[in-house]
Protein backbone atom coordinates (compact mmCIF):
# COMPACT_ATOMS: atom_id res chain seq x y z
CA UNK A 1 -2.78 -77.04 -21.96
CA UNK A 2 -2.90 -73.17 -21.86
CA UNK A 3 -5.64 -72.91 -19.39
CA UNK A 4 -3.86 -75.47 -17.13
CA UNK A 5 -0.87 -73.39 -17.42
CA UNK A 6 -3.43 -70.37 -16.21
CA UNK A 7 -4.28 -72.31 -13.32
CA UNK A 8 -1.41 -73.59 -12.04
CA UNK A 9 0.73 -70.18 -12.01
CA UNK A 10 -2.26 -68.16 -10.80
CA UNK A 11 -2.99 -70.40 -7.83
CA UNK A 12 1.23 -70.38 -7.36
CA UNK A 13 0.88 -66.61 -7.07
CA UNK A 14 -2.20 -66.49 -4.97
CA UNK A 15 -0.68 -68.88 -2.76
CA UNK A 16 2.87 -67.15 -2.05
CA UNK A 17 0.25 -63.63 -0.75
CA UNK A 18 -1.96 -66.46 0.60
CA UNK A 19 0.69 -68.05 2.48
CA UNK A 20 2.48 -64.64 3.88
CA UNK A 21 -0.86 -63.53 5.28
CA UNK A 22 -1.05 -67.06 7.12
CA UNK A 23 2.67 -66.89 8.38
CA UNK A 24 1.74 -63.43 9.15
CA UNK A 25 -0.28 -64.52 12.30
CA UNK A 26 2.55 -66.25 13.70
CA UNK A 27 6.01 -64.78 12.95
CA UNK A 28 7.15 -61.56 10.72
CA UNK A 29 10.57 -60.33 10.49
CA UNK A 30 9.52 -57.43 12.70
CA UNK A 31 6.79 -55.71 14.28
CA UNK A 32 4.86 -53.35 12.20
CA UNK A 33 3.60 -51.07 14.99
CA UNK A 34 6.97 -50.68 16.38
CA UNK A 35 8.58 -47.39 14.97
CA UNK A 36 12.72 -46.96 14.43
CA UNK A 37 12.99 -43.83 13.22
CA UNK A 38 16.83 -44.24 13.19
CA UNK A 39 16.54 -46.47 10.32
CA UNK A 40 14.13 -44.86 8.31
CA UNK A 41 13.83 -45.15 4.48
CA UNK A 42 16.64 -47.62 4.41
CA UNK A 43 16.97 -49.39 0.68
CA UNK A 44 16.77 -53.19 0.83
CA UNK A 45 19.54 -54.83 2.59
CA UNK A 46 20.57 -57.56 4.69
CA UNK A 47 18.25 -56.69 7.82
CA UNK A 48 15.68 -55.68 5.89
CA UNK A 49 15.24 -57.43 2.42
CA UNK A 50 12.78 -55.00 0.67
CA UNK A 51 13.87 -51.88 2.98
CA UNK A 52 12.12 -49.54 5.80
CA UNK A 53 9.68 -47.10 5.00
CA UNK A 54 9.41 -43.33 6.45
CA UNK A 55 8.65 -44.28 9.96
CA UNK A 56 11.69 -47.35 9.94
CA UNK A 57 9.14 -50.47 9.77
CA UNK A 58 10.35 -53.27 7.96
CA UNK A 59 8.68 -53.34 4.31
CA UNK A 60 8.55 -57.22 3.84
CA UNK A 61 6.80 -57.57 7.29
CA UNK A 62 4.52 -54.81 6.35
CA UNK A 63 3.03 -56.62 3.31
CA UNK A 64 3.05 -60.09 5.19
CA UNK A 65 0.24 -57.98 7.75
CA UNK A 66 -1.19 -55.72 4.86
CA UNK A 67 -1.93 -59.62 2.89
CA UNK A 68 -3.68 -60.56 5.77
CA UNK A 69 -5.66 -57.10 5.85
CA UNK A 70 -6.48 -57.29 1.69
CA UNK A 71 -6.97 -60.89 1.72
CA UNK A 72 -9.49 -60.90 4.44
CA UNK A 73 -11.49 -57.83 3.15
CA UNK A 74 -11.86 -58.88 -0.13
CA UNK A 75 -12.72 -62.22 1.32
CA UNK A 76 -15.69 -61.33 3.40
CA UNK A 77 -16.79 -58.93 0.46
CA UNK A 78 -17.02 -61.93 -1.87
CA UNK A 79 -18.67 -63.78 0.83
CA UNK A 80 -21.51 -61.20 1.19
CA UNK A 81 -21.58 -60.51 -2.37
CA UNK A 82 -22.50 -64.47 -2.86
CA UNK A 83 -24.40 -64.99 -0.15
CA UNK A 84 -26.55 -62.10 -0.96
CA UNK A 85 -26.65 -62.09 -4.40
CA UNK A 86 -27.17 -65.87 -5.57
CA UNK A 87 -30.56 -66.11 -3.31
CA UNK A 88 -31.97 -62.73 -5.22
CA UNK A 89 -30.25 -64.44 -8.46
CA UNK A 90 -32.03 -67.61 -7.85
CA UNK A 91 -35.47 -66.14 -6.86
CA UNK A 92 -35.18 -63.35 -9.93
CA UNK A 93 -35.07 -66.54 -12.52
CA UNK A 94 -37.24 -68.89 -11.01
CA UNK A 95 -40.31 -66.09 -11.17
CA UNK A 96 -39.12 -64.60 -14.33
CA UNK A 97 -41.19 -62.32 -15.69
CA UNK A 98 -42.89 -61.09 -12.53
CA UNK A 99 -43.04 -58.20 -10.28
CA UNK A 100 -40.56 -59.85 -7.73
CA UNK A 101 -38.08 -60.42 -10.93
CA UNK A 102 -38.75 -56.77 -12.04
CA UNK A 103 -38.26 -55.31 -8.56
CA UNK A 104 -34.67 -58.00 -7.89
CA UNK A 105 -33.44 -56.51 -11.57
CA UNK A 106 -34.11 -53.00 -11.27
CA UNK A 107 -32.51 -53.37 -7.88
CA UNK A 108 -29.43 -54.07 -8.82
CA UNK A 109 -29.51 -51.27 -11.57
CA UNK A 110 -29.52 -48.74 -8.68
CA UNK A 111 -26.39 -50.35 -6.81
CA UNK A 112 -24.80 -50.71 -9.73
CA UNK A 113 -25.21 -46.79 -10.18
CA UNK A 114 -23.03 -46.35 -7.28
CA UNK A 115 -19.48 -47.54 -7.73
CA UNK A 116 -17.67 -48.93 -4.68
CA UNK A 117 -15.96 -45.89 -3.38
CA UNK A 118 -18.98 -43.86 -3.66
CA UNK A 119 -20.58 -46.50 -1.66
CA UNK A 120 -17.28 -46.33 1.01
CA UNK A 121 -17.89 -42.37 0.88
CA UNK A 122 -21.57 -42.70 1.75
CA UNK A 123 -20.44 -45.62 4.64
CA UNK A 124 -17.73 -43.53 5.85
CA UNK A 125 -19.66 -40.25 6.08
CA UNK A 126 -22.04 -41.81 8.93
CA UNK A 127 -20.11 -44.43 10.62
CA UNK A 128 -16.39 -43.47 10.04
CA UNK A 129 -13.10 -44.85 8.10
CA UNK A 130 -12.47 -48.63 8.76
CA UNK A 131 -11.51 -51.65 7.13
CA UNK A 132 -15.14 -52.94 8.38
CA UNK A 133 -16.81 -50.45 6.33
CA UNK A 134 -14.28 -51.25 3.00
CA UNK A 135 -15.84 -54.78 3.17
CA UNK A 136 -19.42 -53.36 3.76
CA UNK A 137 -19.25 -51.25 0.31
CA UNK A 138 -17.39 -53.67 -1.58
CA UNK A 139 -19.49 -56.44 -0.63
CA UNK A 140 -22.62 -54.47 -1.61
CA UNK A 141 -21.27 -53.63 -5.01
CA UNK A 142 -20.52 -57.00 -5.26
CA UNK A 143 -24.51 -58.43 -5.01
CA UNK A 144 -26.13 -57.38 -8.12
CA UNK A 145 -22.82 -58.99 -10.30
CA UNK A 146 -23.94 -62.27 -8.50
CA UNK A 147 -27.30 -61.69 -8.70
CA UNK A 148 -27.30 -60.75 -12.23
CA UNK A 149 -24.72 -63.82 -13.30
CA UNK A 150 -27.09 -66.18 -11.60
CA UNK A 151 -30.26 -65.03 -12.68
CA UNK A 152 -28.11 -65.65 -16.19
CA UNK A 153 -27.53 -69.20 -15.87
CA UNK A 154 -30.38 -70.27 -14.00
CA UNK A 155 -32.49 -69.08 -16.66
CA UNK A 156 -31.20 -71.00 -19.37
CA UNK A 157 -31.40 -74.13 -17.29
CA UNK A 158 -35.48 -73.87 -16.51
CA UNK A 159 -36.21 -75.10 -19.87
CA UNK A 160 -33.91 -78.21 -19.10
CA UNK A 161 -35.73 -81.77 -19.11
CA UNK A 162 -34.78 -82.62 -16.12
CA UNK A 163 -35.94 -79.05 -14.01
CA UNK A 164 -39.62 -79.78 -16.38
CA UNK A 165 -39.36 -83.55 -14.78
CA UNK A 166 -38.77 -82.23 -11.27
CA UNK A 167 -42.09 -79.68 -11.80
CA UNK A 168 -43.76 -82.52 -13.01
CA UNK A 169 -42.73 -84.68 -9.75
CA UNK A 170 -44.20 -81.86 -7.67
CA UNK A 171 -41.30 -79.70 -6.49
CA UNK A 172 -41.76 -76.38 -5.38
CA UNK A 173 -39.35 -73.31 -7.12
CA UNK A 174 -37.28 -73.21 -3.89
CA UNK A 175 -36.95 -76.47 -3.66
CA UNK A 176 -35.51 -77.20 -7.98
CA UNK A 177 -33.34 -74.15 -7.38
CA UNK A 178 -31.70 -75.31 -4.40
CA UNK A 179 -31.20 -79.13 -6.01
CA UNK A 180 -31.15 -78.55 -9.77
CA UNK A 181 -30.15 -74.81 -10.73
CA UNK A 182 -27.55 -73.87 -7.76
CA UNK A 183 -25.33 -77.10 -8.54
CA UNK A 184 -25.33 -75.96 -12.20
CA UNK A 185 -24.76 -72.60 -11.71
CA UNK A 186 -21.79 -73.59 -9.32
CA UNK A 187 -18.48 -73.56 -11.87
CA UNK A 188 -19.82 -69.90 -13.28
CA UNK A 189 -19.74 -68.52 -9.45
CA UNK A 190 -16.26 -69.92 -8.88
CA UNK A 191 -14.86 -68.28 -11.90
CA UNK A 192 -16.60 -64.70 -11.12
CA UNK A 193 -15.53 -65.17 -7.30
CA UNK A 194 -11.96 -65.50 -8.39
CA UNK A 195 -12.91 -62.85 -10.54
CA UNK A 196 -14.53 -60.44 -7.85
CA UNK A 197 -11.71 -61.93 -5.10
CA UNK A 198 -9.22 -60.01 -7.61
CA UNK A 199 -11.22 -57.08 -7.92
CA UNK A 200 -11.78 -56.82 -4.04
CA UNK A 201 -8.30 -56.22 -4.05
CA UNK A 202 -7.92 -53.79 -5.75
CA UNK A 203 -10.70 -51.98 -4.35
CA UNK A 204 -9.69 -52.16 -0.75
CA UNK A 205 -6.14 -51.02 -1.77
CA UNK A 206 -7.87 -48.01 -3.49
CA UNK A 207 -10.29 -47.32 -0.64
CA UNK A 208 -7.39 -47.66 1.85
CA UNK A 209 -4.96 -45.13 -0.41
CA UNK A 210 -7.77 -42.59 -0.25
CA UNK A 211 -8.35 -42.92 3.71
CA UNK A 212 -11.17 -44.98 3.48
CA UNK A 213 -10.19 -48.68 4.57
CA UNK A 214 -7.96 -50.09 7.17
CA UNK A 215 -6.40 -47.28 9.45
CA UNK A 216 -3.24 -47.12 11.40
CA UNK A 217 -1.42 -48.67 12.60
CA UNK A 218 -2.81 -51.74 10.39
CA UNK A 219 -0.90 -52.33 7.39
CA UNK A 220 -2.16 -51.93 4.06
CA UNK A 221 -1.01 -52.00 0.56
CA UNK A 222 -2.95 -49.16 -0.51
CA UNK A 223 -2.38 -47.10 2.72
CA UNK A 224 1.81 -47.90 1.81
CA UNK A 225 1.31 -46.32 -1.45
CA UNK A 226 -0.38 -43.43 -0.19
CA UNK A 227 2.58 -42.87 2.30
CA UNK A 228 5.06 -43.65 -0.64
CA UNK A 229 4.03 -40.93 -2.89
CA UNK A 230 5.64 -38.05 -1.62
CA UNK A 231 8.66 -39.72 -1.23
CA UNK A 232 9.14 -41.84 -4.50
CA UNK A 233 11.91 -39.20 -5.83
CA UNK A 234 14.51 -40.63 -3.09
CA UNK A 235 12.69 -44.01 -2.04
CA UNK A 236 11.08 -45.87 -5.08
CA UNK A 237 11.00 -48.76 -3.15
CA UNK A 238 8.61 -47.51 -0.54
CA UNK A 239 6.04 -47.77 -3.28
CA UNK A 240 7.47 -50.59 -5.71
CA UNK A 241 7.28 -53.31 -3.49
CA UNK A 242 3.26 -53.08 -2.27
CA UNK A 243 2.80 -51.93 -5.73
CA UNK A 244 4.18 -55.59 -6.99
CA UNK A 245 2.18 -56.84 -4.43
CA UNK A 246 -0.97 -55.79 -5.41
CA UNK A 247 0.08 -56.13 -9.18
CA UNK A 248 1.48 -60.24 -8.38
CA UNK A 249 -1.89 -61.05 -6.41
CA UNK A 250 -4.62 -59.44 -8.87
CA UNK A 251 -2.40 -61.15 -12.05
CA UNK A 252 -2.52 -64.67 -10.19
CA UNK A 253 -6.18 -64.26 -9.49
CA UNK A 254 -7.31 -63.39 -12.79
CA UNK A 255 -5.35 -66.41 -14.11
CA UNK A 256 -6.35 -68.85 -12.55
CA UNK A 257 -9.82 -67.61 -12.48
CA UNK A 258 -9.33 -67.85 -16.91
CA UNK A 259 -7.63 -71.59 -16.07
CA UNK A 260 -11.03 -72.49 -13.96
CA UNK A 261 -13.25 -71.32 -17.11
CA UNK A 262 -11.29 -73.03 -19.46
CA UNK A 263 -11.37 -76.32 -17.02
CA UNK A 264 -14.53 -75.78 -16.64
CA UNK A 265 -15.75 -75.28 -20.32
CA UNK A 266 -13.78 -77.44 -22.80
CA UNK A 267 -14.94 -75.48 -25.66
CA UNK A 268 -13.17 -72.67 -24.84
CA UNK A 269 -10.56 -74.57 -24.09
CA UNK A 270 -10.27 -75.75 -27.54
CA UNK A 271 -10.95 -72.52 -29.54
CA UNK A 272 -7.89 -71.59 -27.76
């Protein structure tokens, strides 16, 4: 089936970046913070499969360690997205209606006013560049999309019989949304956290182009592009490779993020 197909290429993609940022920690053809000037913006041969960049650093080994750095801030920025947002989402439905709900909602209007490098800017402005502070704005623009897609589902599931039953039996809001609604609401957070994961991406790679994630000497697909552009006349591949990267990791995230909905929900599946 097409979405199977989805899910099995996307997670292939996602694991080759997945698996170089792993192998990363233990081995890469050479060290990043080491500089050989003497072989500087050397095309891909031999020694050095996808070529040296301005200051001589192997390109393969520099997105092996810039996997690790996207991986692992997109990571933690989905992590504080969920862990933030599906409480607020989860307290927002079960007292629909009220002020709390009213206060949760409009809330996440105001971060949503302020897109993720704004946020960085703000960050940066007091505390500094760092890859720390990428994950800090990214995971607080991510917050109100999970507290707004489980406010969503949890809604439609208060009416259920079996949440009226459990009200009935004597169980407190907390309580139904932590045994009822969060299990239900579980497949839609997968899909938007492959979703988000994908999107993370993308945002630290922006946020480090512009100066405003991981600083030298870590490596970083954005921060390679942004040291690639000057150059792309005489060195195209200072800037394809991390470019292919980023394009090869979002693309198998996305898939396999449509595979999980359609796994998840057969309908689609067969509309398809």
């Amino acid at each position: 089936m097409k979405g199977n197909r989805n899910l099995w290429l996307g997670g292939g993609l996602t694991l080759i970046f997945a698996s170089a940022a792993l192998i990363s920690f233990l081995w890469v053809p050479y060290d990043t913070t080491v500089l050989d000037i003497a072989n500087k913006i050397k095309g891909p041969s031999g020694a050095h499969p996808l070529g040296t960049d301005h200051f001589g650093r192997d390109i393969l080994s520099m997105i092996m360690v810039g996997a690790r750095t996207s991986i692992a801030v997109a990571l933690v920025a989905v992590g504080i997205g969920m862990g933030l947002g599906v409480p607020l989402g989860l307290t927002a439905a079960a007292k629909k209606g009220s002020l709390l709900d009213e206060l949760i909602m409009r809330g996440n209007d105001l971060v949503f006013a302020f897109p993720s490098l704004l946020i960085a800017i703000m960050i940066t402005a007091v505390f500094g560049a760092s890859a720390l502070n990428a994950i800090i704005a990214i995971g607080i623009f991510n917050i109100p999309v999970f507290a707004r897609l489980t406010r969503s589902g949890a809604l439609s599931l208060w009416t259920r019989d079996y949440v009226m039953a459990a009200r009935v039996a004597g169980k407190g809001a907390a309580r139904i949304s932590a045994e009822h609604i969060l299990p239900n609401v579980t497949n839609l957070l997968i899909v938007q956290g492959t979703i988000q994961f994908s999107l993370g991406i993308l945002a630290e790679a922006g946020l480090s182009y512009v100066g405003l994630g991981a600083q030298p000497p870590t490596a970083s697909w954005g921060r390679m592009l942004a040291d690639s552009q000057t150059m792309i006349s005489f060195a195209p591949h200072m800037a394809l490779f991390p470019g292919l990267a980023i394009l090869l990791t979002v693309l198998g995230l996305n898939l396999m993020g449509d595979g999980l909905r359609d796994m998840f929900d057969p309908k689609l599946r067969r509309a398809r």
